[in-house]
C-alpha atoms as a PDB file:
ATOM      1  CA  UNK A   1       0.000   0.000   0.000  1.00  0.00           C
ATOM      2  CA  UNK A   2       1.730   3.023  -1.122  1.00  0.00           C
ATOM      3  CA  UNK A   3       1.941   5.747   1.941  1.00  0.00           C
ATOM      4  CA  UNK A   4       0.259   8.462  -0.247  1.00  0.00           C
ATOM      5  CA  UNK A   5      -3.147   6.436  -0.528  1.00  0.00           C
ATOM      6  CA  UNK A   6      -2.856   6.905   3.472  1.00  0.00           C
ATOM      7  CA  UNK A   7      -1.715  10.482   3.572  1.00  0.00           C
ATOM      8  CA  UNK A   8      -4.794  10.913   0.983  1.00  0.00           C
ATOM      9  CA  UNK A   9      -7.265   8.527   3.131  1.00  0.00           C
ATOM     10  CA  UNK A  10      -6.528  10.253   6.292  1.00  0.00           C
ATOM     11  CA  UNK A  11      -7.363  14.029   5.023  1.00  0.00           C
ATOM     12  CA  UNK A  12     -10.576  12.927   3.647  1.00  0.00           C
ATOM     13  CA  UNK A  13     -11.461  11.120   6.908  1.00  0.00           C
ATOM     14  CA  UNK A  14     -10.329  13.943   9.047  1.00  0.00           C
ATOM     15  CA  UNK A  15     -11.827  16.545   7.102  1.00  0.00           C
ATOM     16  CA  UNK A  16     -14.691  14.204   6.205  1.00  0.00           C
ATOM     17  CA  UNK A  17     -14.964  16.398   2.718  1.00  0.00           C
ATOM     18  CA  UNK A  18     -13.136  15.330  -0.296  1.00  0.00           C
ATOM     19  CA  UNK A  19     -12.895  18.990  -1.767  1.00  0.00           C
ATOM     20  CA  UNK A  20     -11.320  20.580   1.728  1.00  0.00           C
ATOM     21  CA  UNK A  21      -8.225  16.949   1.384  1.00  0.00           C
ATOM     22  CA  UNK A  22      -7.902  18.107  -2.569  1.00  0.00           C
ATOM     23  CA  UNK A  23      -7.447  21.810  -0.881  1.00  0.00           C
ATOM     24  CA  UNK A  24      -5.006  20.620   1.606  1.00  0.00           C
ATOM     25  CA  UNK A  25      -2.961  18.162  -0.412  1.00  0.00           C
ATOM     26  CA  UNK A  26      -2.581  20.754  -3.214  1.00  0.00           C
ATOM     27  CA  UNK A  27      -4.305  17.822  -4.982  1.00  0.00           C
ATOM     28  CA  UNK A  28      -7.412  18.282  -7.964  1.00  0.00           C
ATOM     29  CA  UNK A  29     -10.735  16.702  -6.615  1.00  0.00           C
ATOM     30  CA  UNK A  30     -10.746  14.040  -9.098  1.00  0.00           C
ATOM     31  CA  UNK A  31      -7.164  12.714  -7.793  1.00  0.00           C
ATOM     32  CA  UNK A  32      -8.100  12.371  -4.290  1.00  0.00           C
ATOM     33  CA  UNK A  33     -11.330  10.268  -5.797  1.00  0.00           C
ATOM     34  CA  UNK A  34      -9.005   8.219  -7.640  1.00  0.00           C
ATOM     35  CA  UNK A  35      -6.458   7.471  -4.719  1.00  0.00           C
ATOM     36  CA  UNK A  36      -9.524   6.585  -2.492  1.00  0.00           C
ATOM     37  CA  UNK A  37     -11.135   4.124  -4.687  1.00  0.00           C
ATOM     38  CA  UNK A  38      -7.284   2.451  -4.951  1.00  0.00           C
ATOM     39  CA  UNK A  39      -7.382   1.889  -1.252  1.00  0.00           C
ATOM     40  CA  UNK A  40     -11.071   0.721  -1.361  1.00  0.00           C
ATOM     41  CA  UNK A  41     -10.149  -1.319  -3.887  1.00  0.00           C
ATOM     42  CA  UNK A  42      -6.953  -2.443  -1.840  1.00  0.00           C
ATOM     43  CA  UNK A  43      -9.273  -3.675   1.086  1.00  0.00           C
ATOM     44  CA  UNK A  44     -12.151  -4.451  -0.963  1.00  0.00           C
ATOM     45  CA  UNK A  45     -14.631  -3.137   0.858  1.00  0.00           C
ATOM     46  CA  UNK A  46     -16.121   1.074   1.094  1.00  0.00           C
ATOM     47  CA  UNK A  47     -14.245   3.407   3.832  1.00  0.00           C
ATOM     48  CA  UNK A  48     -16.904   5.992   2.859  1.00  0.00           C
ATOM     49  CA  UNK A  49     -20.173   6.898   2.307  1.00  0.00           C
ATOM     50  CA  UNK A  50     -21.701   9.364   0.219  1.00  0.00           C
ATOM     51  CA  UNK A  51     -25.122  10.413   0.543  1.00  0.00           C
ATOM     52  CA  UNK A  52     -26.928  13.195   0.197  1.00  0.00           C
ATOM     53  CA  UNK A  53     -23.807  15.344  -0.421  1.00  0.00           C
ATOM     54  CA  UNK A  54     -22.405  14.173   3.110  1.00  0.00           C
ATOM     55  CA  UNK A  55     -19.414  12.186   3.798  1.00  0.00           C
ATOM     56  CA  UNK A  56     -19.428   9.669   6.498  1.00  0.00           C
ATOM     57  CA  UNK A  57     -16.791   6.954   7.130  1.00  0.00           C
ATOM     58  CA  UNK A  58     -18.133   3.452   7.442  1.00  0.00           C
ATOM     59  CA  UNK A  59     -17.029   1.110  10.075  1.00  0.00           C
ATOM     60  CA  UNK A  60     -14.203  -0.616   8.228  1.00  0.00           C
ATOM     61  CA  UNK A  61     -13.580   3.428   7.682  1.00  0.00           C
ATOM     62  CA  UNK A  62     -13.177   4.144  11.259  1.00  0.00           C
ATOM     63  CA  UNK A  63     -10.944   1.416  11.891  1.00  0.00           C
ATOM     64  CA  UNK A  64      -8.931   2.440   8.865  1.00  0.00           C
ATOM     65  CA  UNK A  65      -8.687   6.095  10.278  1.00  0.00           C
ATOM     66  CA  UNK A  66      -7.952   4.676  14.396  1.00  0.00           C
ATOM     67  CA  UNK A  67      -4.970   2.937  12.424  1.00  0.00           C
ATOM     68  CA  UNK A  68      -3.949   5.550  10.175  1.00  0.00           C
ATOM     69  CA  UNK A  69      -3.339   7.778  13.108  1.00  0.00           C
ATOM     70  CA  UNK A  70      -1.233   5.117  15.040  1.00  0.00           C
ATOM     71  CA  UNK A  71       0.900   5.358  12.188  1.00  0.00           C
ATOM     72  CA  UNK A  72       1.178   8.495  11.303  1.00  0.00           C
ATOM     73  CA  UNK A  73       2.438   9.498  14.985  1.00  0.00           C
ATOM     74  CA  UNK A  74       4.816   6.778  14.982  1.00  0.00           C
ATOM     75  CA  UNK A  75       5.932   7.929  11.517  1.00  0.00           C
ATOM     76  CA  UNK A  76       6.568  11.412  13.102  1.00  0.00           C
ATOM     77  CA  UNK A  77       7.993  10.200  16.461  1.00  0.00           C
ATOM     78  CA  UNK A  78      10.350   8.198  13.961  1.00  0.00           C
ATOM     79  CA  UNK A  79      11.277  11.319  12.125  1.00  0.00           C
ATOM     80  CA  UNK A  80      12.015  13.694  15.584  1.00  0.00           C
ATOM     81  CA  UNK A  81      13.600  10.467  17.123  1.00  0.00           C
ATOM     82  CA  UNK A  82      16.643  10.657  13.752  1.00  0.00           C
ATOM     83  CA  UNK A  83      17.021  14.059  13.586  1.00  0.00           C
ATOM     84  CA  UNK A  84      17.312  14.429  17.553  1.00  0.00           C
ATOM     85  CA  UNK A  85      20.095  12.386  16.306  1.00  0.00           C
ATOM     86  CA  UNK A  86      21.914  13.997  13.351  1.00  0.00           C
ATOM     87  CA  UNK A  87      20.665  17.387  15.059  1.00  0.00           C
ATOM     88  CA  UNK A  88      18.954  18.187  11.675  1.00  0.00           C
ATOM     89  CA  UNK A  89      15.971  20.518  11.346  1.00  0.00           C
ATOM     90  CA  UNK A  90      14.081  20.559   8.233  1.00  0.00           C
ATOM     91  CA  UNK A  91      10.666  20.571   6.064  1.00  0.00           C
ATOM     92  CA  UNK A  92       7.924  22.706   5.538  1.00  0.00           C
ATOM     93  CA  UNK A  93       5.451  25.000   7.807  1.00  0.00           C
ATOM     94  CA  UNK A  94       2.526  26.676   6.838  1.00  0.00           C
ATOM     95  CA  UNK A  95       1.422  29.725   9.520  1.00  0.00           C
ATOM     96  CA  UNK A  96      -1.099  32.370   9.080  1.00  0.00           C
ATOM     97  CA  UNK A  97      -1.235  35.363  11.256  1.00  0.00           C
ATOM     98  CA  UNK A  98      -4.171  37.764  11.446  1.00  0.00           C
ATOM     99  CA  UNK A  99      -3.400  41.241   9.886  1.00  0.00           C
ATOM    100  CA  UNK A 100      -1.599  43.509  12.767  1.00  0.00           C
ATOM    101  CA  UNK A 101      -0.251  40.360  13.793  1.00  0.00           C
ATOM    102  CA  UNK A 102       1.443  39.453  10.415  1.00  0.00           C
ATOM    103  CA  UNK A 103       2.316  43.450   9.659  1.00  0.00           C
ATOM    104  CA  UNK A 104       4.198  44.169  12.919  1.00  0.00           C
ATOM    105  CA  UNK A 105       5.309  41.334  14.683  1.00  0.00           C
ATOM    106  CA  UNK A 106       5.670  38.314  12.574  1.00  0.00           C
ATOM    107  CA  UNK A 107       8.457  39.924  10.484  1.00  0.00           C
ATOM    108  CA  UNK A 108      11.397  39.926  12.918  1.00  0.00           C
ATOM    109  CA  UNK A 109      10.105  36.868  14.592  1.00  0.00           C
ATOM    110  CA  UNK A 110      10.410  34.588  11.374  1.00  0.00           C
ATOM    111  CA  UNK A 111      13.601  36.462   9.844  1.00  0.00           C
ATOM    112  CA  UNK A 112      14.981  35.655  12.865  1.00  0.00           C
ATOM    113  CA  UNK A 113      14.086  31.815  13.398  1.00  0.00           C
ATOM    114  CA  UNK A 114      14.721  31.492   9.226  1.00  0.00           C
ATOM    115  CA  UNK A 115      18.319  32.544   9.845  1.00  0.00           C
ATOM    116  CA  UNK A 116      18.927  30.164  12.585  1.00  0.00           C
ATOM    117  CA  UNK A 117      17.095  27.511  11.023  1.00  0.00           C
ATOM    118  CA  UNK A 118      18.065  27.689   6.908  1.00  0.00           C
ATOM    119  CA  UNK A 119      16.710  24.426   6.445  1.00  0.00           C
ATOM    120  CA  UNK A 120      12.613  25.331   7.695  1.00  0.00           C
ATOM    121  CA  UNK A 121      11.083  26.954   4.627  1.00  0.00           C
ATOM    122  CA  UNK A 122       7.768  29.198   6.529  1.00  0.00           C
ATOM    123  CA  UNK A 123       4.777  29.936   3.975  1.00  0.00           C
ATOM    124  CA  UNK A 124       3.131  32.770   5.795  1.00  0.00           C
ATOM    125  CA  UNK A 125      -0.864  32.661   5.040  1.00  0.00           C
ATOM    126  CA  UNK A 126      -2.609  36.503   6.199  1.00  0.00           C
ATOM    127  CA  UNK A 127      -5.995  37.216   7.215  1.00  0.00           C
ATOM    128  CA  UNK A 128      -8.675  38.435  10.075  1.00  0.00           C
ATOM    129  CA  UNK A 129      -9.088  36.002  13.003  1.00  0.00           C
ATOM    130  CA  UNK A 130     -11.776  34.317  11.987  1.00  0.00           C
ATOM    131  CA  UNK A 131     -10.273  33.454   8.912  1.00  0.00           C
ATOM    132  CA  UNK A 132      -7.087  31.955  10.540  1.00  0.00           C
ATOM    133  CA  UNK A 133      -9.125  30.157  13.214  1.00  0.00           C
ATOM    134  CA  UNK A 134     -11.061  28.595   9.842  1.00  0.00           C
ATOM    135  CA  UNK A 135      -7.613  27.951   8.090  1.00  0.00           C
ATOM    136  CA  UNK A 136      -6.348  25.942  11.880  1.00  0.00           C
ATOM    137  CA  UNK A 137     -10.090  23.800  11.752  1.00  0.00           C
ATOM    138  CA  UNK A 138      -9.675  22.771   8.437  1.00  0.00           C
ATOM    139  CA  UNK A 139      -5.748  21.899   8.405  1.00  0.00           C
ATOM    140  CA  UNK A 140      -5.107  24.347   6.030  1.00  0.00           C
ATOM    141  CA  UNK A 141      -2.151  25.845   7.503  1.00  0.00           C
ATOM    142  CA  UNK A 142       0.325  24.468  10.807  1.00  0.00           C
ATOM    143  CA  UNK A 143      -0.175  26.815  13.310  1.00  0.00           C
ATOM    144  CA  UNK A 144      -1.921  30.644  14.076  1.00  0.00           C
ATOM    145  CA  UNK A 145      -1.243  33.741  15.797  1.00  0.00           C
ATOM    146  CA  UNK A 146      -4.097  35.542  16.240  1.00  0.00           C
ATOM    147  CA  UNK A 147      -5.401  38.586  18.288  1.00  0.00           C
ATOM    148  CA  UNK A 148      -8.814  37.931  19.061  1.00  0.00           C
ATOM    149  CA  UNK A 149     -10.381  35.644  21.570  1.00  0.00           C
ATOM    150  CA  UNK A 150     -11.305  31.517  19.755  1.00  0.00           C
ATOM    151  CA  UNK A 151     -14.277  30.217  20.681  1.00  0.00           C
ATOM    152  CA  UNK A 152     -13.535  26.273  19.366  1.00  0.00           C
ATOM    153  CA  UNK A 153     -12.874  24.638  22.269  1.00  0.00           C
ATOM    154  CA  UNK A 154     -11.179  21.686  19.788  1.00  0.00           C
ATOM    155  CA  UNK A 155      -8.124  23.581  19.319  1.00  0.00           C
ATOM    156  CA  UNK A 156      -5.154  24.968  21.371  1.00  0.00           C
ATOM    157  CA  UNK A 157      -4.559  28.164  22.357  1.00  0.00           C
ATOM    158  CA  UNK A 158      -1.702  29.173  24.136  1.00  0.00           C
ATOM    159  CA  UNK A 159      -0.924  33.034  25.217  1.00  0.00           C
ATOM    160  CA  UNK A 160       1.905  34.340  23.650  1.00  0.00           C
ATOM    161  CA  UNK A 161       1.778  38.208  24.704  1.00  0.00           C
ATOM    162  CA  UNK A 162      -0.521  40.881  26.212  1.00  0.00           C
ATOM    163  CA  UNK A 163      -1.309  43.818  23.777  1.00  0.00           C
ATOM    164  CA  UNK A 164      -2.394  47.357  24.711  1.00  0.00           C
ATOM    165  CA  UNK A 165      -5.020  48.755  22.496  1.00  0.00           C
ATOM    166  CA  UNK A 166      -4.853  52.734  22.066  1.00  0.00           C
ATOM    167  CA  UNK A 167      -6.823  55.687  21.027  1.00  0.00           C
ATOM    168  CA  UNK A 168      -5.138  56.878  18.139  1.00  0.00           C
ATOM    169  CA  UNK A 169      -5.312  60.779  17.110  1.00  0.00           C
ATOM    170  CA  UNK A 170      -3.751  63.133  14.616  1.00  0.00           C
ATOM    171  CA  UNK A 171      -1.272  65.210  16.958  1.00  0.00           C
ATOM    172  CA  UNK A 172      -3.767  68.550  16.523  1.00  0.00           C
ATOM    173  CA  UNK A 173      -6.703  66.839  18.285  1.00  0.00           C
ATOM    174  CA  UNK A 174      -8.376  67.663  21.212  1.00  0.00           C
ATOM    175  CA  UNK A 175      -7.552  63.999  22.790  1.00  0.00           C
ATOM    176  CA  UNK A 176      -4.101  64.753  21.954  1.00  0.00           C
ATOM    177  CA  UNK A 177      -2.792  66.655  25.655  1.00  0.00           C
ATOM    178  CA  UNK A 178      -5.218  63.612  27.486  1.00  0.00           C
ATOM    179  CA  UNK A 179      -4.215  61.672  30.290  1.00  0.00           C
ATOM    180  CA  UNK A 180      -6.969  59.417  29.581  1.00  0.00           C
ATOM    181  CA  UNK A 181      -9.930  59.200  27.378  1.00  0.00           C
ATOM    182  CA  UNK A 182     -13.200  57.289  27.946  1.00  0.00           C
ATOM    183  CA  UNK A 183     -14.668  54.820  25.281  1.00  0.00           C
ATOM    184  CA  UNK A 184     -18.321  57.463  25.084  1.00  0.00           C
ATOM    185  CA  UNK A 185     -16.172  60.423  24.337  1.00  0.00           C
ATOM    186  CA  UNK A 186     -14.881  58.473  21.490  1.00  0.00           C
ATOM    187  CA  UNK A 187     -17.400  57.210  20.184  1.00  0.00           C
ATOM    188  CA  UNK A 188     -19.318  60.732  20.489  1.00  0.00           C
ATOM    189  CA  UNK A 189     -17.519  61.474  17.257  1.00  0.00           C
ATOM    190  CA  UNK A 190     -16.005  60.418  13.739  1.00  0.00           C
ATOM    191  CA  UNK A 191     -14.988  56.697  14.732  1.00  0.00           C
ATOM    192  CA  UNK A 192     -12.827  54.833  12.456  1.00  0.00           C
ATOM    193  CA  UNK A 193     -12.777  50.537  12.730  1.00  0.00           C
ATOM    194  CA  UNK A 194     -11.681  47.325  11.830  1.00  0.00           C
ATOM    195  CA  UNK A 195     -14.012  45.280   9.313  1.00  0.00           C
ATOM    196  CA  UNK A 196     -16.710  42.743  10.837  1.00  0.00           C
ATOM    197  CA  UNK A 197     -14.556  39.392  11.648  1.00  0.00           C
ATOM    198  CA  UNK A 198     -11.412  41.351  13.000  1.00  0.00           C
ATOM    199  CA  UNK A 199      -9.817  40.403  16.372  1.00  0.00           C
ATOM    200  CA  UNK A 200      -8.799  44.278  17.104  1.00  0.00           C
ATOM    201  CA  UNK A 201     -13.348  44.891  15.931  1.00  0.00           C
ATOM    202  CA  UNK A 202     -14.580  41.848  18.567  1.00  0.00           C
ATOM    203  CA  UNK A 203     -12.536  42.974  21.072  1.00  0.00           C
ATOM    204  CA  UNK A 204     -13.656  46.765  21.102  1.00  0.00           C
ATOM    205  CA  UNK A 205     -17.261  45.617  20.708  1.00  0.00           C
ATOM    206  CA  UNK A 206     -16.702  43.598  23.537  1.00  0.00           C
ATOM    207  CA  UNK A 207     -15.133  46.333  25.463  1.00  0.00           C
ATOM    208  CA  UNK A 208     -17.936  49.071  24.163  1.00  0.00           C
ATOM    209  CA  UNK A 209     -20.828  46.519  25.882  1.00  0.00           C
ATOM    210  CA  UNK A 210     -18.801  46.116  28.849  1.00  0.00           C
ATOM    211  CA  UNK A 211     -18.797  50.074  29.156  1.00  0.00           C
ATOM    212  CA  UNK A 212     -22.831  50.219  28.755  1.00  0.00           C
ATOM    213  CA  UNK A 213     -23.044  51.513  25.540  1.00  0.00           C
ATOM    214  CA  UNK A 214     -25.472  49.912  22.888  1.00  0.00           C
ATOM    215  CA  UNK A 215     -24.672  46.711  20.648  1.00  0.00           C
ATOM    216  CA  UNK A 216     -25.356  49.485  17.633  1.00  0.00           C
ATOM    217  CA  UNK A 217     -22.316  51.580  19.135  1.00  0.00           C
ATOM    218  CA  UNK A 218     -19.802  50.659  16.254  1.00  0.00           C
ATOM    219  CA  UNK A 219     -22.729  50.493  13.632  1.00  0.00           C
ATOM    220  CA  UNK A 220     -21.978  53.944  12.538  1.00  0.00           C
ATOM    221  CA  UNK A 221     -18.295  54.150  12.432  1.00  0.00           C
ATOM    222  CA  UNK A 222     -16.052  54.025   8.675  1.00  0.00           C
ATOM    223  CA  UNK A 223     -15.012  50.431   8.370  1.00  0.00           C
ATOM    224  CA  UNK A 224     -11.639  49.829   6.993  1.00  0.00           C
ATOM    225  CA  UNK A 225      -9.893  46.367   5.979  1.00  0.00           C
ATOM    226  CA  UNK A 226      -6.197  46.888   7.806  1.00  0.00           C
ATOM    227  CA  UNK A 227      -4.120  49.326  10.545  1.00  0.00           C
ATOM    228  CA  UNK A 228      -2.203  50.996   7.410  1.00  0.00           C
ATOM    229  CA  UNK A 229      -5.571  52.163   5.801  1.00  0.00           C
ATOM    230  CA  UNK A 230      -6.750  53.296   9.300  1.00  0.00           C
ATOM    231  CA  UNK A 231      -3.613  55.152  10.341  1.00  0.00           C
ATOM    232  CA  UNK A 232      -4.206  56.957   6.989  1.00  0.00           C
ATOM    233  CA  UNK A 233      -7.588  57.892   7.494  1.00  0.00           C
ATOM    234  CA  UNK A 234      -6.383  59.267  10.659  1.00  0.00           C
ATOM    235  CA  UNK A 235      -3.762  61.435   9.136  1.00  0.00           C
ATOM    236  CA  UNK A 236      -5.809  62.821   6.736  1.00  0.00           C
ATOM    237  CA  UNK A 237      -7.863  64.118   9.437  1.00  0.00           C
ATOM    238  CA  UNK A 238     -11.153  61.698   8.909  1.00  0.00           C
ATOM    239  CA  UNK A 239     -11.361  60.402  12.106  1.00  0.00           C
ATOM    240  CA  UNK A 240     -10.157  58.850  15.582  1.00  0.00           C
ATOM    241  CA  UNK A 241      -9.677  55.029  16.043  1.00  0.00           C
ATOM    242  CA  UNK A 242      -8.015  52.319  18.660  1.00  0.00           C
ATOM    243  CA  UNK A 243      -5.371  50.098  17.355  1.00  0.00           C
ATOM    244  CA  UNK A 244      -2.938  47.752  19.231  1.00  0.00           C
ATOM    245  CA  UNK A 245       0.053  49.588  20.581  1.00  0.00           C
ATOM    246  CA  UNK A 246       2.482  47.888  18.355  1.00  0.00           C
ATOM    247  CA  UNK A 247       1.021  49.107  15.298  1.00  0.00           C
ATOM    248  CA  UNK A 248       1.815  52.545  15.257  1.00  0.00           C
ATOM    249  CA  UNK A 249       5.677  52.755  16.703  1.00  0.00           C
ATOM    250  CA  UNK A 250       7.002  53.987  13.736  1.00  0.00           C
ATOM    251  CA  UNK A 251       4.516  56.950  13.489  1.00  0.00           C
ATOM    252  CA  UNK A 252       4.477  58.042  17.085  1.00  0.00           C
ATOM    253  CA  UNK A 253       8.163  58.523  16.510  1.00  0.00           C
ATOM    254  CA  UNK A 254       8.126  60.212  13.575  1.00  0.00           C
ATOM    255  CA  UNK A 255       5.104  62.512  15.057  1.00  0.00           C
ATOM    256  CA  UNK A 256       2.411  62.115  12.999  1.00  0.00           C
ATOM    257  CA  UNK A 257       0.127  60.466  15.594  1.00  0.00           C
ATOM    258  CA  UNK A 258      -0.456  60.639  18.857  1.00  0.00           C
ATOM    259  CA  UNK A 259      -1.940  57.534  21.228  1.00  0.00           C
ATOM    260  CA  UNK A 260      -4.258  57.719  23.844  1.00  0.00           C
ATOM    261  CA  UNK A 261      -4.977  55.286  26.680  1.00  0.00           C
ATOM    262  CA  UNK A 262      -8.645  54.233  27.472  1.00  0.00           C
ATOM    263  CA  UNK A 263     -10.254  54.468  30.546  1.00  0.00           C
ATOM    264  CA  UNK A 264     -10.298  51.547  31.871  1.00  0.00           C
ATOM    265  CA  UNK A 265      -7.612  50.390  29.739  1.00  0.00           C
ATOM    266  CA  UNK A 266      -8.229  47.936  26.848  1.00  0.00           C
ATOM    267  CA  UNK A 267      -5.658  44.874  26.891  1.00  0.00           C
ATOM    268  CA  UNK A 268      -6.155  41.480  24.665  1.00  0.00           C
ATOM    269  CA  UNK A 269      -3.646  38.455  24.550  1.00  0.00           C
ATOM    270  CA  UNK A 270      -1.840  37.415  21.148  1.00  0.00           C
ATOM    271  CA  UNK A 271      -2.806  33.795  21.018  1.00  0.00           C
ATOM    272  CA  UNK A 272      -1.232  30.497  18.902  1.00  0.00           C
ATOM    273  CA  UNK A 273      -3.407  28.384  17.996  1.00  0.00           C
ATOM    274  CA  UNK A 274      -2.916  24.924  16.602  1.00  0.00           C
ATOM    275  CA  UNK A 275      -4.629  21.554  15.982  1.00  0.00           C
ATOM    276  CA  UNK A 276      -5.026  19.177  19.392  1.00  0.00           C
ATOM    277  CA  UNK A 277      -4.633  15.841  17.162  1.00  0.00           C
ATOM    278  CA  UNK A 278      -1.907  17.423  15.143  1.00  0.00           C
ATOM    279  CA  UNK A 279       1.028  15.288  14.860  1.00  0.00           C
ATOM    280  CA  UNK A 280       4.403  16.626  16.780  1.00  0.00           C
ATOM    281  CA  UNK A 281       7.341  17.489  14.195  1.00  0.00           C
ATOM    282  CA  UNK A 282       9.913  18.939  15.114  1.00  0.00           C
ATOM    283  CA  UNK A 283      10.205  22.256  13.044  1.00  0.00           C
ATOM    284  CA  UNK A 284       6.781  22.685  14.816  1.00  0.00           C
ATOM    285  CA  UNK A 285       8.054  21.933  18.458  1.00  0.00           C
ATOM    286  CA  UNK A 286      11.664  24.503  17.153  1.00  0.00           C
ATOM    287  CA  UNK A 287       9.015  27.593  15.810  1.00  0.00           C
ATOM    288  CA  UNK A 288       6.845  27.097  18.810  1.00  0.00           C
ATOM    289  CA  UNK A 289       9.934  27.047  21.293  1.00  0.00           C
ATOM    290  CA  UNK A 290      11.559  29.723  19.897  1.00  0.00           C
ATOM    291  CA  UNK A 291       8.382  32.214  18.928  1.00  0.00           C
ATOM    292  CA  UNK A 292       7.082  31.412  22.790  1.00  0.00           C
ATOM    293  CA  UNK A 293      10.974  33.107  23.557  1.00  0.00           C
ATOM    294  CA  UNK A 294      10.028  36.002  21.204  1.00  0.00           C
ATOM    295  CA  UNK A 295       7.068  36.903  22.877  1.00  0.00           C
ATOM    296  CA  UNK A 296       8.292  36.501  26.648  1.00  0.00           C
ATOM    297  CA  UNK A 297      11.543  39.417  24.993  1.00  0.00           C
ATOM    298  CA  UNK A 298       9.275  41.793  23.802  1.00  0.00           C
ATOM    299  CA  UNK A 299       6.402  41.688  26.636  1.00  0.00           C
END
């Protein structure tokens, strides 16, 4: 039995969707089809069902899948156990990052690991939260970083940092020579935010209801897709926002913004996240080590 029917067996049974394995594999639709009906044909008998546009494994299926996973982990404690060995670390991750995350953070953190570790090539995948938490449930990518809070009690999530969020001004406003600013007085006039599905958006709607105000608080406010746009908008005089502190270093030194702290102040946590079942490899367990290093440094 050749070890890519398995590799192609165990998506689809995982995933339990032949079109999310062809997504994962980098494989077409029709080839995952084909490499399933070898196997079925291998142990003569169906691993699947198909019915009513729902896949299902049968019983010789979930046997096939307990088995598949005993090997797999053994393959992979077989593969740590060698190059614990010959002190080799190599192969391929996949991370995704949510936006500030992956603008401001990520970038150091990954030159740095890639320069100590030649032989890891990183794919970096970028969107909001909920579309890295998506990528993590459907084994699209190796691990997250995200800045919002994740719901799916299925995965882990491990804190990496704490993060400040700020009212961010042009330099002339009134906010500007504040202490302090409270969430109504914000809100009171042009607010700019983060687009639905954001960890920096849940957070301040969660913080806004907290406060007392109304769930239609942030209806009104400009909605833009990243910080950059946002910091923008700000200089060109269109608004006030609140951004995580790390996001706006470079213009609070060169002047062209000022920050703001909220009263009470607004804090969130910079989360991993990562599959419970996923197999250990060692580039995994060398990024993890290393990024959770990172992120105790620049607390």
């Amino acid at each position: 039995m050749s070890d890519r029917r398995l590799q192609v067996f165990h998506a689809v049974a995982r995933l339990l969707s032949f079109t999310k394995a062809a997504e994962v594999l980098h494989m077409t639709q029709p080839a995952v089809t084909f490499q399933i009906r070898q196997l079925e044909e291998q142990f003569d008998t169906r691993l699947f069902d198909r019915a009513h546009n729902r896949v299902s494994l049968t019983e010789a299926g979930h046997v096939a899948f307990e088995f598949a996973e005993t090997i797999f982990e053994k393959y992979s404690e077989m593969e740590n156990a060698i190059r614990d060995i010959t002190g080799s670390i190599s192969g391929s991750l996949t991370l995704g990052a949510s936006t500030t995350i992956s603008e401001y953070m990520l970038p150091a953190l990954l030159g740095d690991f890639n320069a100590k570790n030649p032989e890891v090539l990183l794919r970096l995948r970028v969107s909001n939260t909920d579309g890295i938490v998506s990528m993590i449930e459907n084994n699209v990518i190796d691990l997250g970083v995200v800045e919002g809070p994740v719901t799916n009690k299925n995965l882990l999530v491990e804190k990496c940092r704490d993060d400040e969020l700020v009212v961010v001004v042009p330099p002339d406003h009134e906010f500007a020579q504040q202490k302090s600013v409270n969430i109504k007085e914000v809100l009171d006039g042009s607010f700019i935010c983060r687009e639905e599905g954001s960890g920096t958006r849940e957070v301040v709607s969660e913080y806004v209801k907290a406060q007392g105000l109304g769930k239609h608080a942030l209806k009104a406010c400009l909605e833009l897709g990243s910080p950059e746009a946002i910091k923008g908008a700000i200089e060109a005089g269109m608004g006030v926002s609140i951004l995580s502190s790390v996001s706006i270093a470079k213009e609070i030194k060169l002047g062209t913004l000022k920050t703001v702290p909220l009263d009470p102040p607004l804090t969130r946590e910079f989360s991993f996240v990562r599959q419970r079942q996923k197999f250990r490899v060692r580039s995994m367990e060398e990024l993890l080590e290393f990024a959770r290093t990172y992120c105790k440094d620049n607390s």
